[in-house]
PDB file of N, CA and C in Angstrom:
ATOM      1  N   UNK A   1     -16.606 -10.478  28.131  1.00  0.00           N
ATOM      2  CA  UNK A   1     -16.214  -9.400  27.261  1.00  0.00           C
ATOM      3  C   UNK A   1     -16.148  -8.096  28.054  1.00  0.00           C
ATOM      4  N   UNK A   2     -15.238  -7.451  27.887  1.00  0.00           N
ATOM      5  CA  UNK A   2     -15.251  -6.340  28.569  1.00  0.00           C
ATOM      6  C   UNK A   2     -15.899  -5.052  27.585  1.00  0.00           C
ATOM      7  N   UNK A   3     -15.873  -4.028  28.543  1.00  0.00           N
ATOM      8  CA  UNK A   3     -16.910  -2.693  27.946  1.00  0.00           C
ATOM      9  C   UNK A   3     -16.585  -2.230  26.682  1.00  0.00           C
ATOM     10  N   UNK A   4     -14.974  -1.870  26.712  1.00  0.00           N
ATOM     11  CA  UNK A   4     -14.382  -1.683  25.444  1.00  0.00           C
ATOM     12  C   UNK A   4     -14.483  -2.426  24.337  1.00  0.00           C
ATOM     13  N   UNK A   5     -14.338  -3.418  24.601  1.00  0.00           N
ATOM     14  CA  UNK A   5     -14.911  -4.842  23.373  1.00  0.00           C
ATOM     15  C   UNK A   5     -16.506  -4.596  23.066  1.00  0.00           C
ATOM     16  N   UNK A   6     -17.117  -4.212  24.100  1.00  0.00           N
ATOM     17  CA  UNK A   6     -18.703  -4.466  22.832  1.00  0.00           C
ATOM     18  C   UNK A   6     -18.574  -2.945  22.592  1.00  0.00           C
ATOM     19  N   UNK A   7     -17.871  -2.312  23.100  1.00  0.00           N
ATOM     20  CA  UNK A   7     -18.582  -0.584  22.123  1.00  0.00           C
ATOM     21  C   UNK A   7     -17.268  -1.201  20.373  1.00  0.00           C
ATOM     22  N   UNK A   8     -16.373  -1.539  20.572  1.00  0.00           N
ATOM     23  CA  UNK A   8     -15.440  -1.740  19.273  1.00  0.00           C
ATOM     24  C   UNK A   8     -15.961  -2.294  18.701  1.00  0.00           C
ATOM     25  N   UNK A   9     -17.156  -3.119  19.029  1.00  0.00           N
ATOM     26  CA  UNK A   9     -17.924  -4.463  17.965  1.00  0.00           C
ATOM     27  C   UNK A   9     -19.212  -3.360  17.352  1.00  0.00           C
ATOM     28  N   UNK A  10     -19.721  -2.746  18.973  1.00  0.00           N
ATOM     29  CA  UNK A  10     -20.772  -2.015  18.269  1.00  0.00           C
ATOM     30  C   UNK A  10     -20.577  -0.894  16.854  1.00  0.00           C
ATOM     31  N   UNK A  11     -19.554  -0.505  16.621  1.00  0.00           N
ATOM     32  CA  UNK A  11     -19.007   0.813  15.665  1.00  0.00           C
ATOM     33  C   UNK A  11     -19.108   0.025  14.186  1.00  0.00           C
ATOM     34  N   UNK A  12     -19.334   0.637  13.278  1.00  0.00           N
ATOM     35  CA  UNK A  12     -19.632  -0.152  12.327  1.00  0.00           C
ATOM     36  C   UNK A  12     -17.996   0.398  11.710  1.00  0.00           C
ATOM     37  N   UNK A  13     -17.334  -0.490  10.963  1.00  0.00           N
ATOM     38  CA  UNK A  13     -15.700  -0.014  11.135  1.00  0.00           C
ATOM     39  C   UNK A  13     -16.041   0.263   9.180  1.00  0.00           C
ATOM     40  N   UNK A  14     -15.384   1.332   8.792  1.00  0.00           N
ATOM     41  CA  UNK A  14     -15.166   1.560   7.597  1.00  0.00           C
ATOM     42  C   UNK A  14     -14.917   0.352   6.937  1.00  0.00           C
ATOM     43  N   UNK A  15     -14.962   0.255   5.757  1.00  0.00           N
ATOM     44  CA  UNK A  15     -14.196  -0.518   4.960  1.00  0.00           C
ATOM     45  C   UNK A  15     -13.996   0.011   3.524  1.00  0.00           C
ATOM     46  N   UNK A  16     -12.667  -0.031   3.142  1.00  0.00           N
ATOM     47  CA  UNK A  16     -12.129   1.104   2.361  1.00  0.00           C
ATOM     48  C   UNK A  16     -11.352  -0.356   1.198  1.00  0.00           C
ATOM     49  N   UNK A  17     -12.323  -0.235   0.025  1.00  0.00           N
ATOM     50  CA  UNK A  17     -11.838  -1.168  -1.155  1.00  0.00           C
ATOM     51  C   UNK A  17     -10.212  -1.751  -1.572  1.00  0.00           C
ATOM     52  N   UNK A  18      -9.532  -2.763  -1.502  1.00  0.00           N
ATOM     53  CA  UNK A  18      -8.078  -2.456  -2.097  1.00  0.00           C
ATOM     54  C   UNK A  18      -7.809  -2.285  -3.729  1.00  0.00           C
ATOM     55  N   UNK A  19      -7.007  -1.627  -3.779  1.00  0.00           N
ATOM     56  CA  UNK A  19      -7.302  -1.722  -5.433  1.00  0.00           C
ATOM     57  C   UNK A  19      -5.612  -1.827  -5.527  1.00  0.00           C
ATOM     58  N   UNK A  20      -5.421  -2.670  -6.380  1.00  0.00           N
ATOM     59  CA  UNK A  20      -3.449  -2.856  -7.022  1.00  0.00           C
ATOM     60  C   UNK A  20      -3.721  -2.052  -8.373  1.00  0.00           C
ATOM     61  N   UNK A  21      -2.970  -0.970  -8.202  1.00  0.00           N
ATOM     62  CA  UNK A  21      -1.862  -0.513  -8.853  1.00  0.00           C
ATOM     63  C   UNK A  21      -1.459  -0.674  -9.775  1.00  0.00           C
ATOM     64  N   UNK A  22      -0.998  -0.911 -11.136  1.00  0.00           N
ATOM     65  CA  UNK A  22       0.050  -1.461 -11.993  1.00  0.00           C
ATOM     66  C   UNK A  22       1.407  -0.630 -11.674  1.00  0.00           C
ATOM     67  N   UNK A  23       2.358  -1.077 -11.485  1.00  0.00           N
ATOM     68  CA  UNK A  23       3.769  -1.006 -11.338  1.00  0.00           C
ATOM     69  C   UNK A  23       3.477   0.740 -12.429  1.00  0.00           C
ATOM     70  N   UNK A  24       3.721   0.643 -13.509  1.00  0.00           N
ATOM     71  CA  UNK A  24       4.188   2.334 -14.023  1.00  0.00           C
ATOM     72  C   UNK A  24       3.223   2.927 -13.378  1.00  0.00           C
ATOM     73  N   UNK A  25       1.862   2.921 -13.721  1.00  0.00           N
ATOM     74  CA  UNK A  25       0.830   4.058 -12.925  1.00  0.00           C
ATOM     75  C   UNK A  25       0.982   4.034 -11.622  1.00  0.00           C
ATOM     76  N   UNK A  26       1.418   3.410 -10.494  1.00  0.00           N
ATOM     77  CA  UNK A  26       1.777   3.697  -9.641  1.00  0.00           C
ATOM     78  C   UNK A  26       3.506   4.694  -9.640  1.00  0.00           C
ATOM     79  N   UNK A  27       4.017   4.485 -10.295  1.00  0.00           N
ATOM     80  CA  UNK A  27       5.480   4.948 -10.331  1.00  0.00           C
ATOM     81  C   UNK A  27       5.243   6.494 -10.922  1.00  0.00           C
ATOM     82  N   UNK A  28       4.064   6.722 -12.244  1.00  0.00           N
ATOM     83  CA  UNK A  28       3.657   8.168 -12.332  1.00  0.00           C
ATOM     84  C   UNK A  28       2.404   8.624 -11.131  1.00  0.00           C
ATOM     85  N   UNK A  29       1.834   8.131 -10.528  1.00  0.00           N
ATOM     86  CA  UNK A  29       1.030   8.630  -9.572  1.00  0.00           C
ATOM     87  C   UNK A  29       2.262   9.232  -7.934  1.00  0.00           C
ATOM     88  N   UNK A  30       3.123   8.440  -8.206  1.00  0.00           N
ATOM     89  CA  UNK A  30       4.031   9.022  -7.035  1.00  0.00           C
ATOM     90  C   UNK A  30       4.858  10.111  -7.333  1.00  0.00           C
ATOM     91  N   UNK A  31       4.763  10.206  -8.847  1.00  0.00           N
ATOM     92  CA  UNK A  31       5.801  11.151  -9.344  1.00  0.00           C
ATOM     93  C   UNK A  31       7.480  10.043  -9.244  1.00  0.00           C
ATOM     94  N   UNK A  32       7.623   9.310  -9.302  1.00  0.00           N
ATOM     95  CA  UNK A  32       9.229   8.906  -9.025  1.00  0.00           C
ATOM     96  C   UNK A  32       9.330   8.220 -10.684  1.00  0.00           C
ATOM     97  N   UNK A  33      10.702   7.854 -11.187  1.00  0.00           N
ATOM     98  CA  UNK A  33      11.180   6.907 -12.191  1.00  0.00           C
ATOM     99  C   UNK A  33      10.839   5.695 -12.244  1.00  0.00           C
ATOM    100  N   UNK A  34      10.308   4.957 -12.647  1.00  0.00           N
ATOM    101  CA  UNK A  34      10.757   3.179 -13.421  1.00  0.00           C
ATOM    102  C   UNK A  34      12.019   2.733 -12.384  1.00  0.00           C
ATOM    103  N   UNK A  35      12.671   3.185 -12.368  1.00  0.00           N
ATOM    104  CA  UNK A  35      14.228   2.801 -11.821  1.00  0.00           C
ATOM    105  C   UNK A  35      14.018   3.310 -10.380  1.00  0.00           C
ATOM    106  N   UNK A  36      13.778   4.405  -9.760  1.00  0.00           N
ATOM    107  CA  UNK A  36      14.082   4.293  -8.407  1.00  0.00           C
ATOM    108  C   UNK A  36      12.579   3.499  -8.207  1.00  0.00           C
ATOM    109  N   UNK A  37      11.556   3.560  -8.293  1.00  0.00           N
ATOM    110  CA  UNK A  37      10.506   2.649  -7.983  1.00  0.00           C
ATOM    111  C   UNK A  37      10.963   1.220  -8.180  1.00  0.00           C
ATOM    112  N   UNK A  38      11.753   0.574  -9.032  1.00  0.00           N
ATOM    113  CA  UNK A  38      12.700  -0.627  -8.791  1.00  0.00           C
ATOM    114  C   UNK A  38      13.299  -0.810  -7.683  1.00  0.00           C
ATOM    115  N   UNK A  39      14.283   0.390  -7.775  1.00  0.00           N
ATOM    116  CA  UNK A  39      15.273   0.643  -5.956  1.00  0.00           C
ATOM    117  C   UNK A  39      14.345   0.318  -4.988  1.00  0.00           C
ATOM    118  N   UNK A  40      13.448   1.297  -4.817  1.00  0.00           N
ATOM    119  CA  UNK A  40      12.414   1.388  -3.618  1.00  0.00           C
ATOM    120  C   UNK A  40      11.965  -0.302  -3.388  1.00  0.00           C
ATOM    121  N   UNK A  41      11.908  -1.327  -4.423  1.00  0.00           N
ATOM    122  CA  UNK A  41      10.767  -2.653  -4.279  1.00  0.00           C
ATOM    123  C   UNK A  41      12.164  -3.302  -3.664  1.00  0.00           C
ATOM    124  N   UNK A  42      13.501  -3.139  -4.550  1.00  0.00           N
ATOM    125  CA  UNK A  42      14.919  -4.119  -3.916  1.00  0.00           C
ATOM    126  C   UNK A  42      15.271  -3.931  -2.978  1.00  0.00           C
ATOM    127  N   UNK A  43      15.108  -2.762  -2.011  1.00  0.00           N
ATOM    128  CA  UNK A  43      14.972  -2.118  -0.524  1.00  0.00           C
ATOM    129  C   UNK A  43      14.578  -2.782   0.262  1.00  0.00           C
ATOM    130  N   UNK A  44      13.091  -2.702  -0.417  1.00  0.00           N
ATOM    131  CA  UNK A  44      12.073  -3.581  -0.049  1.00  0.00           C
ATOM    132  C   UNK A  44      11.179  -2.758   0.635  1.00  0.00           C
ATOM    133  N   UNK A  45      11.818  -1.156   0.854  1.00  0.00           N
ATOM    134  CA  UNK A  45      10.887  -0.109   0.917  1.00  0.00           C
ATOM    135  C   UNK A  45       9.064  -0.159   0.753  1.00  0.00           C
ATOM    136  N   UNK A  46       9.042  -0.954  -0.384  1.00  0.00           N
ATOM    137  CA  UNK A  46       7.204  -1.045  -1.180  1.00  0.00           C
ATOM    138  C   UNK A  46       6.968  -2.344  -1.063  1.00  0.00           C
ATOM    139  N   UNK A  47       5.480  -3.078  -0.525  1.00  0.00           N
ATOM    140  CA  UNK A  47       5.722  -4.591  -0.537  1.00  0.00           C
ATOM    141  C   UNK A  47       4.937  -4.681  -2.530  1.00  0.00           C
ATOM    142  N   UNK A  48       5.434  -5.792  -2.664  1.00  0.00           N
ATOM    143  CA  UNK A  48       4.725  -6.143  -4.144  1.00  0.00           C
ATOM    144  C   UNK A  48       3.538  -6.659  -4.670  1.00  0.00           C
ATOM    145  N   UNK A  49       2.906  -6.970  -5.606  1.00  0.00           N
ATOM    146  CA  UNK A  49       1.864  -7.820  -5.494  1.00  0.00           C
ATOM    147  C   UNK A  49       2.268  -8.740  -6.772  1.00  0.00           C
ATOM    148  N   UNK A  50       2.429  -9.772  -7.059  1.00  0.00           N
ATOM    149  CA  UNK A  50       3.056 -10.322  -8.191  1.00  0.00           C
ATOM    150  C   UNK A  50       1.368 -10.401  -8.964  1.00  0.00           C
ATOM    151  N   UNK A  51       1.439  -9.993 -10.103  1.00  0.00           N
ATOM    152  CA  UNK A  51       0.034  -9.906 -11.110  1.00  0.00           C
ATOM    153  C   UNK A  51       0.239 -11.040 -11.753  1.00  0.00           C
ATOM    154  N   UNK A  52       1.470 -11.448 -12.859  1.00  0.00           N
ATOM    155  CA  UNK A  52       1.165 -12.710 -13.480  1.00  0.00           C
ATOM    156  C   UNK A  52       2.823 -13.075 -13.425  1.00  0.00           C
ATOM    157  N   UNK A  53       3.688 -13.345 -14.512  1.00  0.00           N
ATOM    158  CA  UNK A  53       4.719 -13.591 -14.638  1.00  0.00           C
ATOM    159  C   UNK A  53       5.431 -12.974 -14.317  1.00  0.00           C
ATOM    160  N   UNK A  54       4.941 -11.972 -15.475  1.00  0.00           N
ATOM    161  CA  UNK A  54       5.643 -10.654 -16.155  1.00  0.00           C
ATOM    162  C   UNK A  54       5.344  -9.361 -15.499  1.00  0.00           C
ATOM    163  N   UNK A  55       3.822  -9.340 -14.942  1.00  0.00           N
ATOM    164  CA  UNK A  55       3.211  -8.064 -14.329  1.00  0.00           C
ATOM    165  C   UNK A  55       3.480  -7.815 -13.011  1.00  0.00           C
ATOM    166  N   UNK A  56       3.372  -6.761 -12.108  1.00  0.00           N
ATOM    167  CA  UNK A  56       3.194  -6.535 -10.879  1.00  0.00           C
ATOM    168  C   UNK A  56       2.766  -5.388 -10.813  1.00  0.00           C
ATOM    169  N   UNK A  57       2.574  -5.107  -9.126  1.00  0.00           N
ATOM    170  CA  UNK A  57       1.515  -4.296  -9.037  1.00  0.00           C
ATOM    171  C   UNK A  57       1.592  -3.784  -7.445  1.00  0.00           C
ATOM    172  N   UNK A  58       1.038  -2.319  -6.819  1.00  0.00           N
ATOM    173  CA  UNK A  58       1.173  -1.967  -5.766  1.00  0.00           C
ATOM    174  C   UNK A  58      -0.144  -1.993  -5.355  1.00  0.00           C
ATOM    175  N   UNK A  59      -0.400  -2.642  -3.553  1.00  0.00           N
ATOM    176  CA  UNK A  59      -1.442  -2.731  -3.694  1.00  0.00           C
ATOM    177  C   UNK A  59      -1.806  -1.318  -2.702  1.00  0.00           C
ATOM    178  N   UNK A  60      -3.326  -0.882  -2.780  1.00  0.00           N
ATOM    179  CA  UNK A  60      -3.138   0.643  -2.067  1.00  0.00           C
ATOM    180  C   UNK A  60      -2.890   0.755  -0.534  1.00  0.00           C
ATOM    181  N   UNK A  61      -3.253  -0.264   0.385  1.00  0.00           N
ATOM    182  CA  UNK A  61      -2.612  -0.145   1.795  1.00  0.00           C
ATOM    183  C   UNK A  61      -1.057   0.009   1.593  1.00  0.00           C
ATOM    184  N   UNK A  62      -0.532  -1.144   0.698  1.00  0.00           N
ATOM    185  CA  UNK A  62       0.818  -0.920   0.999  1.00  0.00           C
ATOM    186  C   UNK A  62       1.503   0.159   0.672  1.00  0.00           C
ATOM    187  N   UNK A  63       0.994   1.067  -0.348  1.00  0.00           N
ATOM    188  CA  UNK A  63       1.313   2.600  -0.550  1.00  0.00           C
ATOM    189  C   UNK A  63       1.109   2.991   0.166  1.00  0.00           C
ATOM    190  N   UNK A  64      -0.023   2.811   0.826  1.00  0.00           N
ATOM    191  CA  UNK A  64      -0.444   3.599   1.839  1.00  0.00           C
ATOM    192  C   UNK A  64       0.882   4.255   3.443  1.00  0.00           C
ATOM    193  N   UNK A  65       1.058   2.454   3.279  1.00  0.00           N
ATOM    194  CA  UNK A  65       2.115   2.135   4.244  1.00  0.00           C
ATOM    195  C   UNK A  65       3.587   3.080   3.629  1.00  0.00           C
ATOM    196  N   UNK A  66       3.821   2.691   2.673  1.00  0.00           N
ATOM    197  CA  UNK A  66       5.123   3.286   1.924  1.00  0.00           C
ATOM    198  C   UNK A  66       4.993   4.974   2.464  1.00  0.00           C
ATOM    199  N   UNK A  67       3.676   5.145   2.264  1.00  0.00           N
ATOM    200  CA  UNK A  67       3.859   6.718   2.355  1.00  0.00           C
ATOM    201  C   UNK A  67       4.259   7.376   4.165  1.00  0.00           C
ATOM    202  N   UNK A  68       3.158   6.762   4.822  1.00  0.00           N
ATOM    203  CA  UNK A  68       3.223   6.872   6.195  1.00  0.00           C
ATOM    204  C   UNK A  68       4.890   6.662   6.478  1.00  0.00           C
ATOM    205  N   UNK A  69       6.162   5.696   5.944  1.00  0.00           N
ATOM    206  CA  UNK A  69       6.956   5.657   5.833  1.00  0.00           C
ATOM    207  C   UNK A  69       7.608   6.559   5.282  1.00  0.00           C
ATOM    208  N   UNK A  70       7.747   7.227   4.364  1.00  0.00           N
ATOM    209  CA  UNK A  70       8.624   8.892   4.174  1.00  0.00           C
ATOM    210  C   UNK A  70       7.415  10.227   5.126  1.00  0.00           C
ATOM    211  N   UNK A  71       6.819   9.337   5.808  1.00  0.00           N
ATOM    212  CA  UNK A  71       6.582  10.958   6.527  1.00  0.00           C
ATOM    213  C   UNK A  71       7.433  11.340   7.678  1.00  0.00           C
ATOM    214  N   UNK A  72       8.179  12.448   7.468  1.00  0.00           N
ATOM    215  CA  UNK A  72       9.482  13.738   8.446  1.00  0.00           C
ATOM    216  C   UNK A  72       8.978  13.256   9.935  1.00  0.00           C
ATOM    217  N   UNK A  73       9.484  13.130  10.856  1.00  0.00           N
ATOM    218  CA  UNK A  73       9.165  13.389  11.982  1.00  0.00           C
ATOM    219  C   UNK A  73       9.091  15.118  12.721  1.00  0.00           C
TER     220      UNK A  73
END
């Protein structure tokens, strides 16, 4: 093992809960429409989380990700 490997093991690494989303409260938490939050998933822009049949859901890394993705250079 090299040096870098046991100080990365030694660090105790965050761990930050996931929590999904429901499809509208995510669509009013971003501020966007029902419809372009549709656009954005057929893009494929947002990944999904399928909830049951009928439901879905964003999970928060992948917002997370979505967002890091519209940030300006």
């Amino acid at each position: 093992m090299s040096i870098r490997e046991n100080e990365r093991r030694a660090k105790p690494q965050a761990h930050t809960p996931i929590i999904v989303y429901p499809f509208l409260d995510w669509c009013k938490m971003r501020g966007i429409s029902v419809p372009t939050g549709r656009r954005l998933i057929a893009a494929g822009r947002v990944k999904v989380t399928q909830l049951s049949d009928r439901r879905m859901g964003i999970r928060s890394d992948h917002d997370l990700e979505y967002l890091n993705n519209c940030l300006r250079a």
